[in-house]
N, C-alpha and C. Protein backbone atom coordinates (compact mmCIF):
# COMPACT_ATOMS: atom_id res chain seq x y z
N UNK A 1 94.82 80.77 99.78
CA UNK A 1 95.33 82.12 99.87
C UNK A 1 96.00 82.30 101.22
N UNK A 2 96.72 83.26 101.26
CA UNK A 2 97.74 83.46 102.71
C UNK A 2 96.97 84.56 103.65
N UNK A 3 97.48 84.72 104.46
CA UNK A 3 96.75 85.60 105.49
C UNK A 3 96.51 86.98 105.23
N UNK A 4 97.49 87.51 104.57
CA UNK A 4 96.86 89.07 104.02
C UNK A 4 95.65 89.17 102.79
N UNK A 5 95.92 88.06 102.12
CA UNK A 5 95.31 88.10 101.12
C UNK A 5 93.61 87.36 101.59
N UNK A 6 93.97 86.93 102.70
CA UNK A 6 92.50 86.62 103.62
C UNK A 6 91.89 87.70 104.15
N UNK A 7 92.93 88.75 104.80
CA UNK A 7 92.45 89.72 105.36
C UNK A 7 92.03 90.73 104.26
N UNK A 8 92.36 90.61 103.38
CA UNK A 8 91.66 91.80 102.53
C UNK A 8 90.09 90.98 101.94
N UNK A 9 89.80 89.76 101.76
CA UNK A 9 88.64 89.29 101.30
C UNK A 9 87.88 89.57 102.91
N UNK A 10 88.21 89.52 103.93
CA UNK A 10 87.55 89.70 105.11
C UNK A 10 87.03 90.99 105.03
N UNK A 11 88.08 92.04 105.16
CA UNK A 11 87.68 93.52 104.84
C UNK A 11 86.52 93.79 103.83
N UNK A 12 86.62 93.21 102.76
CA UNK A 12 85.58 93.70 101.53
C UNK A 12 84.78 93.08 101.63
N UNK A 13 84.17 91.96 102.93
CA UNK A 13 83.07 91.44 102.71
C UNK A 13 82.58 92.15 104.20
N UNK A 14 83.29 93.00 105.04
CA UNK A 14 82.67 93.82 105.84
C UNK A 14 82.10 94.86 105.62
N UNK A 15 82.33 94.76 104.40
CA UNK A 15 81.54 96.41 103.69
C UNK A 15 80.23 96.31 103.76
N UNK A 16 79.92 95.43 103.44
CA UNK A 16 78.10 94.33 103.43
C UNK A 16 77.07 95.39 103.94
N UNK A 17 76.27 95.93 103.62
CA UNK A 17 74.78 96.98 104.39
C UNK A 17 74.05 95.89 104.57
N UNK A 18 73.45 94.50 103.97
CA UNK A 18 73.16 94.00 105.01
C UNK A 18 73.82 92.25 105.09
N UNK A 19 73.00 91.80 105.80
CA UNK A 19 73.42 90.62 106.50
C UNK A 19 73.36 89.27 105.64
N UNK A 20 74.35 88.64 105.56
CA UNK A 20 73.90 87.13 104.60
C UNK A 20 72.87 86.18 104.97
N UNK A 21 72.09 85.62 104.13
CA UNK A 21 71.12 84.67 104.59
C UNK A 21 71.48 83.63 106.04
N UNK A 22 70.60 83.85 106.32
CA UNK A 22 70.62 82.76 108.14
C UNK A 22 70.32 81.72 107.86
N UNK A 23 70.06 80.82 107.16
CA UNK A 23 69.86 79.44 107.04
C UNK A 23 70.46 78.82 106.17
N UNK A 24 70.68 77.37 106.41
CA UNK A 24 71.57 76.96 105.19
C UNK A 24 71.66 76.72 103.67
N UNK A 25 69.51 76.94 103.69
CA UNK A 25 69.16 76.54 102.59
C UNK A 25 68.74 77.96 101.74
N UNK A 26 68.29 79.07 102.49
CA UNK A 26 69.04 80.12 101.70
C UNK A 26 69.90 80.81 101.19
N UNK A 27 70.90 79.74 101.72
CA UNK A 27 72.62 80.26 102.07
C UNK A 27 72.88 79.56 100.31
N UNK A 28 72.27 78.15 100.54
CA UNK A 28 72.63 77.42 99.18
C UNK A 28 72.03 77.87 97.97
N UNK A 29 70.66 78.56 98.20
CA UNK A 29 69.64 78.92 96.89
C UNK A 29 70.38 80.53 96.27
N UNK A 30 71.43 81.11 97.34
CA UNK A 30 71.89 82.09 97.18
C UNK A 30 73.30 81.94 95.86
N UNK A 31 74.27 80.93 96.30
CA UNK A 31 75.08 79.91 96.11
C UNK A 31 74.77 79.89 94.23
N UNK A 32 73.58 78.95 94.07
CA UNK A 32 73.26 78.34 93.16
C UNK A 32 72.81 79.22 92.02
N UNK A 33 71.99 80.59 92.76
CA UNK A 33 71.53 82.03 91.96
C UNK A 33 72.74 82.21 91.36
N UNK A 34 73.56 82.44 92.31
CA UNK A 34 75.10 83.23 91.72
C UNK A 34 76.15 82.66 90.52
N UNK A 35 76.12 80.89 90.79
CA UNK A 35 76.56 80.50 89.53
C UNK A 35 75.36 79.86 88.46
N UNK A 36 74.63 81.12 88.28
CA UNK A 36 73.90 80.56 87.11
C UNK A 36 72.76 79.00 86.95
N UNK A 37 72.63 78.88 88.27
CA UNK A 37 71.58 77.76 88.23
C UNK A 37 72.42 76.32 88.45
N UNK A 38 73.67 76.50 88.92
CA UNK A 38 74.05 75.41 88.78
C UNK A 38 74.74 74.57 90.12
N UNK A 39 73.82 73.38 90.28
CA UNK A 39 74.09 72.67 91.37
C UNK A 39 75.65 71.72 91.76
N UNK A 40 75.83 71.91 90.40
CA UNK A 40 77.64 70.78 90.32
C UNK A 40 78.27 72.14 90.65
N UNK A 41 78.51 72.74 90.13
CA UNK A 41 79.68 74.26 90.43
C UNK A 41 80.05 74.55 92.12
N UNK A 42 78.29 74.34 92.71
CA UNK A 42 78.24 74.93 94.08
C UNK A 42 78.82 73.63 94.93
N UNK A 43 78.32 72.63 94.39
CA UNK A 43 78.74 71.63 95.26
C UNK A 43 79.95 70.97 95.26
N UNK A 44 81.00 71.49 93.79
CA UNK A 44 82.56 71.72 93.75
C UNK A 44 83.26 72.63 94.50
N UNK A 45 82.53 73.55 94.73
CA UNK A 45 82.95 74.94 95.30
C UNK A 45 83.11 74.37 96.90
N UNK A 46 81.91 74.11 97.52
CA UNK A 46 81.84 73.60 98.26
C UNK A 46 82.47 71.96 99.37
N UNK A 47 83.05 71.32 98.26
CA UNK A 47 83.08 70.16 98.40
C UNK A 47 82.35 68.88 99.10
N UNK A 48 81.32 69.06 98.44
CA UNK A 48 80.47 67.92 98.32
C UNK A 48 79.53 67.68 97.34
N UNK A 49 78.17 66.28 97.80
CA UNK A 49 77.71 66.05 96.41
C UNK A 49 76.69 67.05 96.04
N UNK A 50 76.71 66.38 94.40
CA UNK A 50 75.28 67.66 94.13
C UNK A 50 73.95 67.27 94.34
N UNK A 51 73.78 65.99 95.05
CA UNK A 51 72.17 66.09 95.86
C UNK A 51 72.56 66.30 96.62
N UNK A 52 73.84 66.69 97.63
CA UNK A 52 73.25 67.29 98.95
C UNK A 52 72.83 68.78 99.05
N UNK A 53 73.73 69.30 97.55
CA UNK A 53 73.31 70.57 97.57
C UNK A 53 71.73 70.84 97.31
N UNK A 54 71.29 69.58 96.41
CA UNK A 54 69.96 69.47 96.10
C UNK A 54 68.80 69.56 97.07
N UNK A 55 69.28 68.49 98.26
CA UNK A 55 68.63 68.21 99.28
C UNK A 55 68.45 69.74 100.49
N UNK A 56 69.91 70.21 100.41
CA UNK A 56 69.48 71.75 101.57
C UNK A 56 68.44 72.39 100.53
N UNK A 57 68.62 72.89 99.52
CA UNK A 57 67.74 73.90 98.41
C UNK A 57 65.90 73.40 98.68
N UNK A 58 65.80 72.36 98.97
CA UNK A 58 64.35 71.52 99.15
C UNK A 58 64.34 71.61 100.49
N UNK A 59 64.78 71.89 100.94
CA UNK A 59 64.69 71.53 102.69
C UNK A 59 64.67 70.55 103.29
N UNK A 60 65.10 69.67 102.75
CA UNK A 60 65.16 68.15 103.25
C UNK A 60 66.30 68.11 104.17
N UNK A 61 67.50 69.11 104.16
CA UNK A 61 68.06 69.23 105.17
C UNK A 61 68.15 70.47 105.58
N UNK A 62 68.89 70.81 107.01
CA UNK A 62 68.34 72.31 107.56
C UNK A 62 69.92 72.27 108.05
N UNK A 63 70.91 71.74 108.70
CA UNK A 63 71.80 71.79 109.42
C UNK A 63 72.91 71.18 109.36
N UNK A 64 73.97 72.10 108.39
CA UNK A 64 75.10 71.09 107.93
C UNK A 64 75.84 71.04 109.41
N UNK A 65 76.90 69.99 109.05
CA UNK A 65 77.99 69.60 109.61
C UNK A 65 78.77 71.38 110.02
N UNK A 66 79.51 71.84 111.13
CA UNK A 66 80.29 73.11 111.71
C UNK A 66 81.05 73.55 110.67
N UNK A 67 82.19 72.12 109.95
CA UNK A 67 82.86 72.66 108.84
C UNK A 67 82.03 73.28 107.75
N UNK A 68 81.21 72.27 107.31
CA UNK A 68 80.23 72.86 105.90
C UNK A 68 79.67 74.08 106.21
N UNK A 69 79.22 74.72 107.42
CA UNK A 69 78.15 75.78 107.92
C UNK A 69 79.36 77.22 107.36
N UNK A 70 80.81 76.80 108.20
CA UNK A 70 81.87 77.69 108.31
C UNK A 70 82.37 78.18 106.47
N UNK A 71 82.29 77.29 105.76
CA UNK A 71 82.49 77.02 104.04
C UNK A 71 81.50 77.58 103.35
N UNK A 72 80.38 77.22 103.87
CA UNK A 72 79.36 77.96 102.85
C UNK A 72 78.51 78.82 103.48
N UNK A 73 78.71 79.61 104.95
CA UNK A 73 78.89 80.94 105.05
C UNK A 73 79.68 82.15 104.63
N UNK A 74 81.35 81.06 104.28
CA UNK A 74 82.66 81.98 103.58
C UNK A 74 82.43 82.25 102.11
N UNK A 75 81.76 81.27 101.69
CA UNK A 75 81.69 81.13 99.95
C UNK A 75 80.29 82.69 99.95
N UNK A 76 79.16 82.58 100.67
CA UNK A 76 78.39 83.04 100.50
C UNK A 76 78.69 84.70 100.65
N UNK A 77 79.54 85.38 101.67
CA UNK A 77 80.63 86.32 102.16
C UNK A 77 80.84 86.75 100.98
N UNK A 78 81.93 86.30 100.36
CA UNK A 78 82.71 86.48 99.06
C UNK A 78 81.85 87.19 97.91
N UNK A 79 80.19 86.22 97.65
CA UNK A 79 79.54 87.08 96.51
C UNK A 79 78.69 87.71 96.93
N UNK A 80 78.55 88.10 98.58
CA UNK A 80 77.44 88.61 98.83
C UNK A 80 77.40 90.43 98.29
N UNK A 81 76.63 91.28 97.96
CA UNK A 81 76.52 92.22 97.54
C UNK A 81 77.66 92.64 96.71
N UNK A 82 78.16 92.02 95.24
CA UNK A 82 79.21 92.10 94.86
C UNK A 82 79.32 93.92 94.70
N UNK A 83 78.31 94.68 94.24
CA UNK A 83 78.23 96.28 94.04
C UNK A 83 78.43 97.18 95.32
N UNK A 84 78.16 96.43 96.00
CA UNK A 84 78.58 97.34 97.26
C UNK A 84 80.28 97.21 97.51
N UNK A 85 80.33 95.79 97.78
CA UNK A 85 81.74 95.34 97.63
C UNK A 85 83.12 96.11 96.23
N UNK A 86 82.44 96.68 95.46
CA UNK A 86 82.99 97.06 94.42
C UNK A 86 83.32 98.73 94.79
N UNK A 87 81.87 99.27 95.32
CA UNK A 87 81.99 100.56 95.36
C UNK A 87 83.08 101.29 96.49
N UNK A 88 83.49 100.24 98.03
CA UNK A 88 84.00 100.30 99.48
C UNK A 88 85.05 100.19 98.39
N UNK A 89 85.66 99.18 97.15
CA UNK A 89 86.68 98.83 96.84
C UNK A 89 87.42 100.26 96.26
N UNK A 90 86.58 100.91 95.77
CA UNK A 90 86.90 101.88 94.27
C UNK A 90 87.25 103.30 95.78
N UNK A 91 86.27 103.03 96.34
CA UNK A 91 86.15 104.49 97.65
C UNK A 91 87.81 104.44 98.66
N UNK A 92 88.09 103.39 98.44
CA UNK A 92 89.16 103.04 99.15
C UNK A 92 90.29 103.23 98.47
N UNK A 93 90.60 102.62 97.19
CA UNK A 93 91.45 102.85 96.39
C UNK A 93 91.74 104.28 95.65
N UNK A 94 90.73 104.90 95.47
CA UNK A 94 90.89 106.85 95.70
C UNK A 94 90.43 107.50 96.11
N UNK A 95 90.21 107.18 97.32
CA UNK A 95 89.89 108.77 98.04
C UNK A 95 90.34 108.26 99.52
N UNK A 96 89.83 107.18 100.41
CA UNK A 96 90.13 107.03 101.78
C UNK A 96 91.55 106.33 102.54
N UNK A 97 91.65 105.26 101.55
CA UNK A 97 92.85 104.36 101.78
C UNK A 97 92.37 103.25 102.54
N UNK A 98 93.50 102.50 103.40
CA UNK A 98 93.21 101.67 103.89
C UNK A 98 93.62 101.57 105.42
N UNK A 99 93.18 100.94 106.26
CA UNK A 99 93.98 100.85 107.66
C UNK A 99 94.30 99.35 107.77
N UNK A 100 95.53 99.26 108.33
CA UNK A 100 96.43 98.14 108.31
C UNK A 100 96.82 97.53 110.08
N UNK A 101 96.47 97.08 110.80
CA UNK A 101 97.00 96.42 111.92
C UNK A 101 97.33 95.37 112.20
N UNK A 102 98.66 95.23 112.26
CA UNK A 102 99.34 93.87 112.14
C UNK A 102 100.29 93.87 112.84
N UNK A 103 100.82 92.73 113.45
CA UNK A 103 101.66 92.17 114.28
C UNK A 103 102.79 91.21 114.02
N UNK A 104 103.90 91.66 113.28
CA UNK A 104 104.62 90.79 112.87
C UNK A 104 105.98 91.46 113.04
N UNK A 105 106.74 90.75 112.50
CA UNK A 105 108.23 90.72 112.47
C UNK A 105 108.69 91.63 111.69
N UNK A 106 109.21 92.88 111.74
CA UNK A 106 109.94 94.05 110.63
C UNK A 106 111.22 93.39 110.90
N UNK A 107 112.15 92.83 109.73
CA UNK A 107 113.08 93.59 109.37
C UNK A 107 113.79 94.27 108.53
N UNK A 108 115.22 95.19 108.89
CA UNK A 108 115.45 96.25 108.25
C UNK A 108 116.61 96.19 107.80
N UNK A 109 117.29 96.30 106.56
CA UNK A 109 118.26 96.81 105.28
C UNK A 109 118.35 98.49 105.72
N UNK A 110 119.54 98.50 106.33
CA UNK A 110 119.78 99.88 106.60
C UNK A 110 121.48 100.16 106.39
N UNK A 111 121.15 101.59 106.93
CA UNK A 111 123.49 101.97 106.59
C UNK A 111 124.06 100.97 107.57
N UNK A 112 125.03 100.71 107.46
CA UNK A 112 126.36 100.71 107.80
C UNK A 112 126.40 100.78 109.59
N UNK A 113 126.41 100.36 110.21
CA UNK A 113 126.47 100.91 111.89
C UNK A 113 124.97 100.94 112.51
N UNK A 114 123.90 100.45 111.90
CA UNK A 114 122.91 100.45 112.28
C UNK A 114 122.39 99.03 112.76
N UNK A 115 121.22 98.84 113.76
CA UNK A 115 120.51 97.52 113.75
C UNK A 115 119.90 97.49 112.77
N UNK A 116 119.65 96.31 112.34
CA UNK A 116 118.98 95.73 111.11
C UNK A 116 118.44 94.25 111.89
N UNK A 117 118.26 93.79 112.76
CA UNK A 117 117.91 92.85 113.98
C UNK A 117 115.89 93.17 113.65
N UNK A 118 115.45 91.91 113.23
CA UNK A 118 114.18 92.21 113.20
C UNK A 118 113.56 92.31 114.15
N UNK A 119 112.50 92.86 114.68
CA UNK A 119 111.75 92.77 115.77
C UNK A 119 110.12 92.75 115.57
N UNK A 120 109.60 91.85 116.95
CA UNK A 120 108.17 91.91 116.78
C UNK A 120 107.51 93.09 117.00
N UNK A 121 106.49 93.61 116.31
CA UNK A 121 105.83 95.19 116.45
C UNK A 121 104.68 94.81 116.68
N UNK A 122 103.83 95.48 117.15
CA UNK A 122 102.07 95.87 116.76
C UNK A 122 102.22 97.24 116.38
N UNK A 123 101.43 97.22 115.10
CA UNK A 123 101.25 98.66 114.45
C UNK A 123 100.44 98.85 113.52
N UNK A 124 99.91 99.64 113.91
CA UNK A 124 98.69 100.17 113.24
C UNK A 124 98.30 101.67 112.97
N UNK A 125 98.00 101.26 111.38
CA UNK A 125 98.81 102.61 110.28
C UNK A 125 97.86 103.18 109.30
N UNK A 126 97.22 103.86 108.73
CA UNK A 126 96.41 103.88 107.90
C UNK A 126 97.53 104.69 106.72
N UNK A 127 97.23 103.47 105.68
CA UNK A 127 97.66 103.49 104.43
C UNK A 127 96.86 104.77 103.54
N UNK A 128 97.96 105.21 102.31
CA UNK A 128 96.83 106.34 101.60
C UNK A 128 96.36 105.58 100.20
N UNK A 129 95.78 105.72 99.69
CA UNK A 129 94.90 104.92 98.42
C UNK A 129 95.63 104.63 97.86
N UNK A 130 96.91 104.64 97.21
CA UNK A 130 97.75 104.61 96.22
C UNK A 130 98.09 103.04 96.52
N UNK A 131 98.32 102.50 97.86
CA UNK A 131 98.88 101.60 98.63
C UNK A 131 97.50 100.47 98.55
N UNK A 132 96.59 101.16 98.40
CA UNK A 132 95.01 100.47 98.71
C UNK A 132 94.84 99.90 97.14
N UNK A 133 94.88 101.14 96.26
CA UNK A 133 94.62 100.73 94.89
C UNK A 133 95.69 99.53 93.91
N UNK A 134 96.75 99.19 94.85
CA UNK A 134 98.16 98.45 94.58
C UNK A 134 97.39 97.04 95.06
N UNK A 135 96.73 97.13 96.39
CA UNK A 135 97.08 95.92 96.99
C UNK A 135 95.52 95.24 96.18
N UNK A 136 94.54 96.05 95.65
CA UNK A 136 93.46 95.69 94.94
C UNK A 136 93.80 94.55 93.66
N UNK A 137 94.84 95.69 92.69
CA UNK A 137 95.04 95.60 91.76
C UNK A 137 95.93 94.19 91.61
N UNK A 138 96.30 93.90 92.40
CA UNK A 138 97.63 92.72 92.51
C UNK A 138 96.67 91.72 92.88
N UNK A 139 95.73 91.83 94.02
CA UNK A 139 95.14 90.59 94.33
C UNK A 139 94.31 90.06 93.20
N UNK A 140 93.59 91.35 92.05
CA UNK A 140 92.63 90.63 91.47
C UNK A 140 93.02 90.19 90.03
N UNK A 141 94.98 90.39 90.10
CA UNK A 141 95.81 89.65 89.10
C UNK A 141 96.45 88.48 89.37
N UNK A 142 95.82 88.20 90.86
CA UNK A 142 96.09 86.59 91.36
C UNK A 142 97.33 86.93 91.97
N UNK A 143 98.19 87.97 92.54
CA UNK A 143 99.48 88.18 93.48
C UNK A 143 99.42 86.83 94.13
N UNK A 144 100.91 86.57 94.99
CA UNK A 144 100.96 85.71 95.30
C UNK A 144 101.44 86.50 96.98
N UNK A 145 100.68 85.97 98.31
CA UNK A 145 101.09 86.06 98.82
C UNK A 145 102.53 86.80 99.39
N UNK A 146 103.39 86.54 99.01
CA UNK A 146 104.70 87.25 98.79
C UNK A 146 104.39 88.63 98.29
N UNK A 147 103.85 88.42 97.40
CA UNK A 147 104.02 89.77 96.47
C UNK A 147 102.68 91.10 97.54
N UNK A 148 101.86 90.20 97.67
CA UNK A 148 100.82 91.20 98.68
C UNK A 148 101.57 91.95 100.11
N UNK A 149 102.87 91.26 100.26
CA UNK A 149 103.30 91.20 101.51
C UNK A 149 104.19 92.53 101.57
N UNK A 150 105.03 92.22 100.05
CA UNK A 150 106.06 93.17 100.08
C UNK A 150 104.99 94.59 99.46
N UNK A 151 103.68 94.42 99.01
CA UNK A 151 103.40 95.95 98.66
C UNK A 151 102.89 96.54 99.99
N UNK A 152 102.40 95.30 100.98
CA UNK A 152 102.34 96.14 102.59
C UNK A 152 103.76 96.66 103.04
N UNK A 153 104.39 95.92 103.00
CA UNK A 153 105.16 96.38 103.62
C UNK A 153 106.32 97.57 103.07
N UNK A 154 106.28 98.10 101.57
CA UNK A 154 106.58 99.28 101.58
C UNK A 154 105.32 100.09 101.78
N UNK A 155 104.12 100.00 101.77
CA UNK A 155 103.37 101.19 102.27
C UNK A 155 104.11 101.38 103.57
N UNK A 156 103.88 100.41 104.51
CA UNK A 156 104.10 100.85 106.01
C UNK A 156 105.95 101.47 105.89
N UNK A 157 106.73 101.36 105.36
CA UNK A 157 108.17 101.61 104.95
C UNK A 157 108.05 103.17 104.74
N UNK A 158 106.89 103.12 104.06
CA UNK A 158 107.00 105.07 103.50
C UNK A 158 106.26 105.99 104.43
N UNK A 159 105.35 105.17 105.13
CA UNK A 159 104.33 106.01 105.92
C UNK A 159 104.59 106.01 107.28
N UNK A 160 105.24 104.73 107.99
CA UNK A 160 105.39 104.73 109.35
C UNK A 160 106.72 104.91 109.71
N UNK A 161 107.57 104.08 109.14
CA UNK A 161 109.10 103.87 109.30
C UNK A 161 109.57 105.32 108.80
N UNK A 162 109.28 105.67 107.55
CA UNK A 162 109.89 107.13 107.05
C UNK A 162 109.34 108.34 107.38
N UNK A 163 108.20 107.97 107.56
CA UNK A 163 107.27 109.28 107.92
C UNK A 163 107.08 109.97 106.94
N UNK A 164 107.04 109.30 105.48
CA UNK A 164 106.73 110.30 104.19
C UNK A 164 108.02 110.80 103.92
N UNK A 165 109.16 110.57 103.88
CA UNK A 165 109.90 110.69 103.56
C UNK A 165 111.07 111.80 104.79
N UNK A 166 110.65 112.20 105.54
CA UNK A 166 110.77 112.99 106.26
C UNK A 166 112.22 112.40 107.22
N UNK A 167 112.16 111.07 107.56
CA UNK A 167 113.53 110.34 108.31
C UNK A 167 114.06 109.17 107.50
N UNK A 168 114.96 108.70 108.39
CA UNK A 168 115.45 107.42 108.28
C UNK A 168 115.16 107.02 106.51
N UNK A 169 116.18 107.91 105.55
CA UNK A 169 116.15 108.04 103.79
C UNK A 169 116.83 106.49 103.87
N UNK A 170 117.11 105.94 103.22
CA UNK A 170 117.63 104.65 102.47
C UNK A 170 117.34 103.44 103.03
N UNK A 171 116.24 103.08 104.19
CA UNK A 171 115.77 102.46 105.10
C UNK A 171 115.05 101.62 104.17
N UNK A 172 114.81 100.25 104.32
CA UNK A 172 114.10 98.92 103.47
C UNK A 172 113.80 98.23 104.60
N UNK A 173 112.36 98.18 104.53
CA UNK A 173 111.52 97.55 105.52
C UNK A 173 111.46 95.87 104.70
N UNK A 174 111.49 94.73 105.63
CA UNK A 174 110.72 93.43 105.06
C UNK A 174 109.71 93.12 106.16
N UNK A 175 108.61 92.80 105.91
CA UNK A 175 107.38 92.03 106.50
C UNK A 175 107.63 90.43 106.61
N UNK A 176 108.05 90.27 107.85
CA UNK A 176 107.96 88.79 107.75
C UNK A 176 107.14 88.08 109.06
N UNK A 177 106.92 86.72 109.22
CA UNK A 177 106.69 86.45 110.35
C UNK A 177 105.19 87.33 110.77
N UNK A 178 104.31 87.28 110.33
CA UNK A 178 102.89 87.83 110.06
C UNK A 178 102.75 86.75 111.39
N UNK A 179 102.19 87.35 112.45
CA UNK A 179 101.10 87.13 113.48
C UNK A 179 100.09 86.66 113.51
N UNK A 180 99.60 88.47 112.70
CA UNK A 180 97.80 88.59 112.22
C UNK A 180 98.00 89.93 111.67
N UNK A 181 97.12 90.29 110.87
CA UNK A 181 97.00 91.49 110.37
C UNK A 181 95.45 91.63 110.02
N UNK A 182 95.13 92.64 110.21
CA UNK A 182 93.67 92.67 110.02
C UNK A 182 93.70 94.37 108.90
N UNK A 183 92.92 94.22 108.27
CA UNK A 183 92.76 95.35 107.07
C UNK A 183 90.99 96.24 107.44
N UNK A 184 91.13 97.18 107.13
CA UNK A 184 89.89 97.77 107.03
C UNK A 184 89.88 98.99 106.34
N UNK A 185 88.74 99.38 105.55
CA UNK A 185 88.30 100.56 104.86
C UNK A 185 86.98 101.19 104.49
């Protein structure tokens, strides 16, 4: 997945009330609960074998390798409190929105006599749900990168650049050249 579409799995696993298991072998028994008992799935997911997944679950080992720790803390992230994660999702998508801070490259499709010269920004914007419930709906139809990019970047087009419609009418924002962007709701 690309970086926005990272930053929104980051966001929805900050929703979390509480904390993911601290060890590796509750990290894995957590893992293994979630797909149904099954030690090949986790240890595909994961990439490795299925006695090693066997071996953390027994305690025969305590301390993966930095990469493995970093992988199956992320995997564990992802399903941790999927209902909470659902409810921040639904609260966001109608009623609060989202906040967007990112650092990248705007450029602009404008009249005739204008710059259209992209430039680097930091800006940070809070989106209204409509924009939140778009960027939900696309990711969990598998959007592609691209497509997550351009629904940020007409939110920020209507809300920051236009001001709700209020300036700068026939103005076309593109998002390119992503920095970092970080999401929250």
């Amino acid at each position: 997945m690309g970086i926005l579409g990272d930053s929104l799995h980051k966001a929805t696993a900050a929703t979390a009330t509480r904390p993911i298991p601290k060890s590796a072998g509750a990290q894995m028994r957590y893992l293994v609960k979630q797909n149904r008992g099954s030690t090949m799935a986790v240890a595909q997911l994961l990439g490795i074998s299925q006695r090693t997944v066997e071996r953390y679950i027994k305690g025969q080992l305590r301390r993966p390798r930095k990469d493995l720790a970093a992988r199956l803390a992320g995997e564990v992230r992802k399903k941790w409190q999927p209902r909470v994660q659902a409810k921040a999702k639904k609260n966001a998508a109608t009623a609060t929105g989202i906040t967007m801070e990112t650092r990248a490259r705007f450029g602009f499709t404008a009249a005739p006599g204008t710059t259209d010269d992209g430039r680097l920004r930091l800006i940070t914007q809070h989106l209204p749900p409509t924009y939140a419930s778009r960027l939900f709906d696309a990711q969990a139809a598998g959007a592609s990168e691209q497509q997550l990019q351009n629904i940020a970047a007409e939110g920020l087009q209507e809300v920051y650049f236009k001001d709700r419609g209020r300036r700068a009418d026939g103005l076309l924002v593109e998002l390119t050249d992503i920095d970092y962007i970080e999401l929250d709701f």
